[in-house]
Protein backbone atom coordinates (compact mmCIF):
# COMPACT_ATOMS: atom_id res chain seq x y z
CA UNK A 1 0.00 0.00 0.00
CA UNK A 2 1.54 3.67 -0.71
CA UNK A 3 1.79 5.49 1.79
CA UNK A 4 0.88 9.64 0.74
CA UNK A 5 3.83 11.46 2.50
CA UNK A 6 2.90 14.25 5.09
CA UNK A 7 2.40 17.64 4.26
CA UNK A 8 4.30 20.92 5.81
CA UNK A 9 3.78 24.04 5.15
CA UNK A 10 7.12 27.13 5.87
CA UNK A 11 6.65 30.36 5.93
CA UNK A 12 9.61 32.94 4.71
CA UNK A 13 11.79 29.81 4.07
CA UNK A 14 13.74 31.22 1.27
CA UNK A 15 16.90 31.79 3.67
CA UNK A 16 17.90 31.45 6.92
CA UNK A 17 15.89 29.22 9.73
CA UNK A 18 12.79 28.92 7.29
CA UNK A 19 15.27 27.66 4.50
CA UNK A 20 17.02 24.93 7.09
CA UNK A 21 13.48 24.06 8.17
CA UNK A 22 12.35 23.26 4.81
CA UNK A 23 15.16 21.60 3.20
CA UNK A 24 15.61 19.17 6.77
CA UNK A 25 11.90 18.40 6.11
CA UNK A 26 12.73 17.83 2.31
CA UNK A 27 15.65 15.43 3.07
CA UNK A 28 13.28 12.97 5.88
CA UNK A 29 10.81 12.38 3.01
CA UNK A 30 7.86 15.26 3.52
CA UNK A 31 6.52 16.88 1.07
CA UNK A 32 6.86 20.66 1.58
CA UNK A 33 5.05 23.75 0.70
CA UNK A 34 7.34 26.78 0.78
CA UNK A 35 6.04 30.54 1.15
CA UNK A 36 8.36 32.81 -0.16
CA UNK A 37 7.86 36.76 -1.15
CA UNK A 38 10.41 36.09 -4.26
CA UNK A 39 9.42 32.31 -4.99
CA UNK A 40 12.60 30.42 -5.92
CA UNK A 41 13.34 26.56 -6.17
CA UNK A 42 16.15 25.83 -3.42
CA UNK A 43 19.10 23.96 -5.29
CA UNK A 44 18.90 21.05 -2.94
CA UNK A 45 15.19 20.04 -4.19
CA UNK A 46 15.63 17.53 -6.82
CA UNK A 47 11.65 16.02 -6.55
CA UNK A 48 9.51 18.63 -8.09
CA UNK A 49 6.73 16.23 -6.82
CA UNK A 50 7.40 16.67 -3.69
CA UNK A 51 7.97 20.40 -3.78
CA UNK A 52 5.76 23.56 -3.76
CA UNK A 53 6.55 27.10 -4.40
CA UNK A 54 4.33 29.56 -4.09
CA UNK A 55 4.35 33.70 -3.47
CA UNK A 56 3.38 34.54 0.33
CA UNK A 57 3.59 37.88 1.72
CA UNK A 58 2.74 38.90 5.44
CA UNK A 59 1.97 42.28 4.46
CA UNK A 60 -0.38 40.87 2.06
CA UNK A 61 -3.63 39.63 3.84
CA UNK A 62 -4.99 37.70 0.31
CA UNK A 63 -1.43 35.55 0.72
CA UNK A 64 -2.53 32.99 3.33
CA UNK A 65 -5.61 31.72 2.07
CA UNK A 66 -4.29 31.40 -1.87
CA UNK A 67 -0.98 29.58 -0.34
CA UNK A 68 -3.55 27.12 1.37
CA UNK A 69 -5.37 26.66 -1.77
CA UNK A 70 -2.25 25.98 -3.71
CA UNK A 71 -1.09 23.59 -1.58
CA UNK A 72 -4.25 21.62 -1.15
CA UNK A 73 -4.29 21.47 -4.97
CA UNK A 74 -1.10 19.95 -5.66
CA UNK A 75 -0.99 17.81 -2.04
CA UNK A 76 -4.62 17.51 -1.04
CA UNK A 77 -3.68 17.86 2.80
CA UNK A 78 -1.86 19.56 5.26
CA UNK A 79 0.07 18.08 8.58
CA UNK A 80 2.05 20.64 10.10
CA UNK A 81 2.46 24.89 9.82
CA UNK A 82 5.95 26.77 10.65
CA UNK A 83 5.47 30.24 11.02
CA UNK A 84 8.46 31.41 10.36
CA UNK A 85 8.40 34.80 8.28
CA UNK A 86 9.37 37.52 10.11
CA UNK A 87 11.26 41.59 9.37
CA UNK A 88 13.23 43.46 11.90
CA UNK A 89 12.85 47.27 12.84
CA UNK A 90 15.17 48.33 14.95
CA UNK A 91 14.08 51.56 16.83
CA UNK A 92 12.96 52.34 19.98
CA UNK A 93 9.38 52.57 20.70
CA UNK A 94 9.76 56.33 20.92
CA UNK A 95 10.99 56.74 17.57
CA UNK A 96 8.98 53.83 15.23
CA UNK A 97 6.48 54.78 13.53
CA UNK A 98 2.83 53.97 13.34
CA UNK A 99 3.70 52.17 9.86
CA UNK A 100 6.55 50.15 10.85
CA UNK A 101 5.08 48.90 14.35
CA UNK A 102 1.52 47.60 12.27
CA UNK A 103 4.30 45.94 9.92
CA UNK A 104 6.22 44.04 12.51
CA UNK A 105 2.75 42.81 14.16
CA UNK A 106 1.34 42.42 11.10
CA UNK A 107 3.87 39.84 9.81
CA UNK A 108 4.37 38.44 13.22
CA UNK A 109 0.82 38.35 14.46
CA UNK A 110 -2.29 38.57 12.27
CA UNK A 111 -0.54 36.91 9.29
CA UNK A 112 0.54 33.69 11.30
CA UNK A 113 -3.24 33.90 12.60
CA UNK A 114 -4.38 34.02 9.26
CA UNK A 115 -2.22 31.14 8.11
CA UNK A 116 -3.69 29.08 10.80
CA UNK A 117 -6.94 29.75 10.59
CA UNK A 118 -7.17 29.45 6.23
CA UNK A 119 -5.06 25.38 7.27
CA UNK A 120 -7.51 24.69 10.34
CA UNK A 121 -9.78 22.46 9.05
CA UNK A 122 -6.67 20.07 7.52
CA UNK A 123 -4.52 20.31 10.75
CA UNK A 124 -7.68 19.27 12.61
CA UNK A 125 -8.57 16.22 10.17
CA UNK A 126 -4.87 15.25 10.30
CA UNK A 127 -5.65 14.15 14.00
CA UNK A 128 -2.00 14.98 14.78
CA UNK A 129 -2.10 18.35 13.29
CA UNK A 130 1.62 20.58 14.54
CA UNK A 131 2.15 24.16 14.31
CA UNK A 132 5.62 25.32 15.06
CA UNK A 133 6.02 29.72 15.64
CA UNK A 134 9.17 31.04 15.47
CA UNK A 135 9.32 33.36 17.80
CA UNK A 136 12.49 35.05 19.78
CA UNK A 137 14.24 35.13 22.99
CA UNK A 138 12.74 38.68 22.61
CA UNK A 139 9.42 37.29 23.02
CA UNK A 140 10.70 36.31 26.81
CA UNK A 141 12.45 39.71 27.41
CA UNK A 142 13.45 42.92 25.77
CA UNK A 143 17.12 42.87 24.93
CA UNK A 144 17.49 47.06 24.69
CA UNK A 145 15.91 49.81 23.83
CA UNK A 146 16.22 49.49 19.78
CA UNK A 147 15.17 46.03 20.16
CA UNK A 148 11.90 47.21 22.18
CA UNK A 149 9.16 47.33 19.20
CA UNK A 150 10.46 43.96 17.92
CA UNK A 151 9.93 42.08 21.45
CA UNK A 152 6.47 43.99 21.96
CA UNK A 153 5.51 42.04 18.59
CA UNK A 154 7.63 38.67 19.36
CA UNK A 155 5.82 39.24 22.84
CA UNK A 156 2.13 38.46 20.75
CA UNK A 157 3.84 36.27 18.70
CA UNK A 158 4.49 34.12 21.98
CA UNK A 159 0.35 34.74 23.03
CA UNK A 160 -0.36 33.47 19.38
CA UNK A 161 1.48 30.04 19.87
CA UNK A 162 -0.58 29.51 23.57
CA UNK A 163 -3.25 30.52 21.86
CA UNK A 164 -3.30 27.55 19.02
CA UNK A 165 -2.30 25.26 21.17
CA UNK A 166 -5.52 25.51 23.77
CA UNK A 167 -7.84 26.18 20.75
CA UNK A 168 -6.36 23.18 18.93
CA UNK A 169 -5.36 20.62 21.83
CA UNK A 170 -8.82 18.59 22.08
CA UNK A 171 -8.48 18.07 17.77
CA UNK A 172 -4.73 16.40 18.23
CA UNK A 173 -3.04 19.35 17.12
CA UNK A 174 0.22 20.57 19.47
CA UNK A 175 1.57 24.12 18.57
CA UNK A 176 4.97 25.54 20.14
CA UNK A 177 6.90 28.95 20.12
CA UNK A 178 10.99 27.96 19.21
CA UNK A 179 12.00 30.87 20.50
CA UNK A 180 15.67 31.40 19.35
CA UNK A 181 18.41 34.20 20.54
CA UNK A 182 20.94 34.91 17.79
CA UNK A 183 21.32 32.47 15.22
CA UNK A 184 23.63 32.80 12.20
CA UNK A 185 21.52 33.93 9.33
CA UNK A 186 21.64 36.75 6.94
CA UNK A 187 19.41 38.68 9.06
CA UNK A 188 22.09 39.04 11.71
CA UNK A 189 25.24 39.27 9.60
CA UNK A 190 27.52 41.20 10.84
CA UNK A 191 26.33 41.56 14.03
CA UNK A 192 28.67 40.72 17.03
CA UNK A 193 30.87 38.74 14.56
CA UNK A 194 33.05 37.83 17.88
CA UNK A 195 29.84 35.55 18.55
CA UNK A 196 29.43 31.75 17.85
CA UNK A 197 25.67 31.70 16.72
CA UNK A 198 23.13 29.17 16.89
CA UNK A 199 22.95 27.22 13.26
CA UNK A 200 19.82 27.37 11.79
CA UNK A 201 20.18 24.14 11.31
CA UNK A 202 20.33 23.41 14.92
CA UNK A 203 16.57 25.30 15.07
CA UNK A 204 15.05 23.02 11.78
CA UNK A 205 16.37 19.97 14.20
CA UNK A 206 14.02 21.59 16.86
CA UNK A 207 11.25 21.70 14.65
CA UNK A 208 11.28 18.72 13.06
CA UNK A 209 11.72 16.65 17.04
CA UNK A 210 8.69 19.37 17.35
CA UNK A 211 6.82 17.68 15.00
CA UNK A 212 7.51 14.21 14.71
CA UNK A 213 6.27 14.24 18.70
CA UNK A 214 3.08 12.00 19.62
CA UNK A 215 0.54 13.82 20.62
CA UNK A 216 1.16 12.77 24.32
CA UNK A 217 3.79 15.34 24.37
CA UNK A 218 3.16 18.84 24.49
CA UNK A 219 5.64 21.43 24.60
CA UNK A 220 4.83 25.01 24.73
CA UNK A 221 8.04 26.98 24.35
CA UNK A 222 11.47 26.07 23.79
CA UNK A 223 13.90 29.35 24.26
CA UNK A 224 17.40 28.50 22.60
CA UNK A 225 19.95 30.44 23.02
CA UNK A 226 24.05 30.47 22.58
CA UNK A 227 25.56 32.19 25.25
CA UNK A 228 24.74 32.47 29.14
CA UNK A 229 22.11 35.13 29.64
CA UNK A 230 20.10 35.40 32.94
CA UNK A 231 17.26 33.24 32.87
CA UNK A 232 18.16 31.76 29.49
């Protein structure tokens, strides 16, 4: 009997954790649906059949329910969600404006929420339905003061992945917030080069232990970090 493989959808996976994510799902047999803002086939996918590209934007509130579609289409279910998209603004709260604060929550809050909602119905008939949010140590504290309007949005990003996993706990499906400190992607470079960062791949192994986890184990946030801070 075939077995259909399962079904994962990444968001902003054309680089850095989102990219790791994908290809570690990719390489232990899933099929994956990847949300990118410039879609672009990663070099390591060599099974178009098992591979979906499609255009996702957080600032774009049509994006969610169209990448759902799409990958229902081609896969005809849905298994697991990482939120992973994310931008940076780095200002302090004084100083950001109106614009750039709805962006950050916008992409870190309501988009996610939309994402969820548009793939509830799937992750709920999958009966072991997993949503993984990458959030941020700076959803557990704020770092400084140009870090401040980030954390207030990783802060909801944090509420978001409680919140999905009480909604969705009695329909099988486990959500957790990964949130990470500094990790060596693009988004960081150059930025205390002196440091030895957290490999992205290191988070994708996370996700995918995150995932693979019976439903009798529930996690609900997992800060990773790579040096000694207080508390984490």
């Amino acid at each position: 009997m075939t077995v259909t493989p399962q079904v994962i959808m990444i968001s902003g996976s054309a680089r850095g954790m989102g990219a790791a994510i994908a290809r570690k799902f990719y390489d232990e047999g899933w099929n994956v649906s990847l949300g990118m803002r410039t879609p672009k086939t990663p070099e390591w996918a060599i099974d178009d059949d098992r591979l979906l590209v499609v255009h996702y934007d957080g600032l774009d509130s049509s994006s969610e329910a169209s990448w759902v579609a799409q990958t229902l289409a081609k896969f005809r279910r849905i298994d697991a969600v990482v939120a992973n998209a994310g931008i940076g603004i780095w200002k302090n709260i004084i100083e950001i404006s109106d614009q750039e604060m709805d962006d950050m929550l916008e992409v870190h809050v309501k988009s996610p929420r939309r994402l969820m909602a548009a793939a509830w119905d799937m992750l709920v008939a999958s009966g072991r339905g997993r949503v993984v949010v990458i959030g941020s140590l700076s959803s557990k504290r704020v770092y400084d003061s140009d870090s401040g309007p980030y954390a207030v949005s990783k802060f909801a990003t944090l509420a978001l992945a409680h919140s999905i996993r009480h909604t969705g706990f009695e329909h099988g499906i486990r959500a957790t917030a990964i949130c990470p400190g500094f990790v060596r992607t693009d988004m960081v470079e150059g930025m205390m080069p002196e440091l030895n960062m957290t490999p992205p791949q290191e988070i994708a192994r996370i996700a995918y232990f995150l995932v693979m986890s019976p439903n009798e184990v529930s996690i609900s946030e997992i800060p990773v970090n790579c040096r000694a801070e207080e508390s984490f």
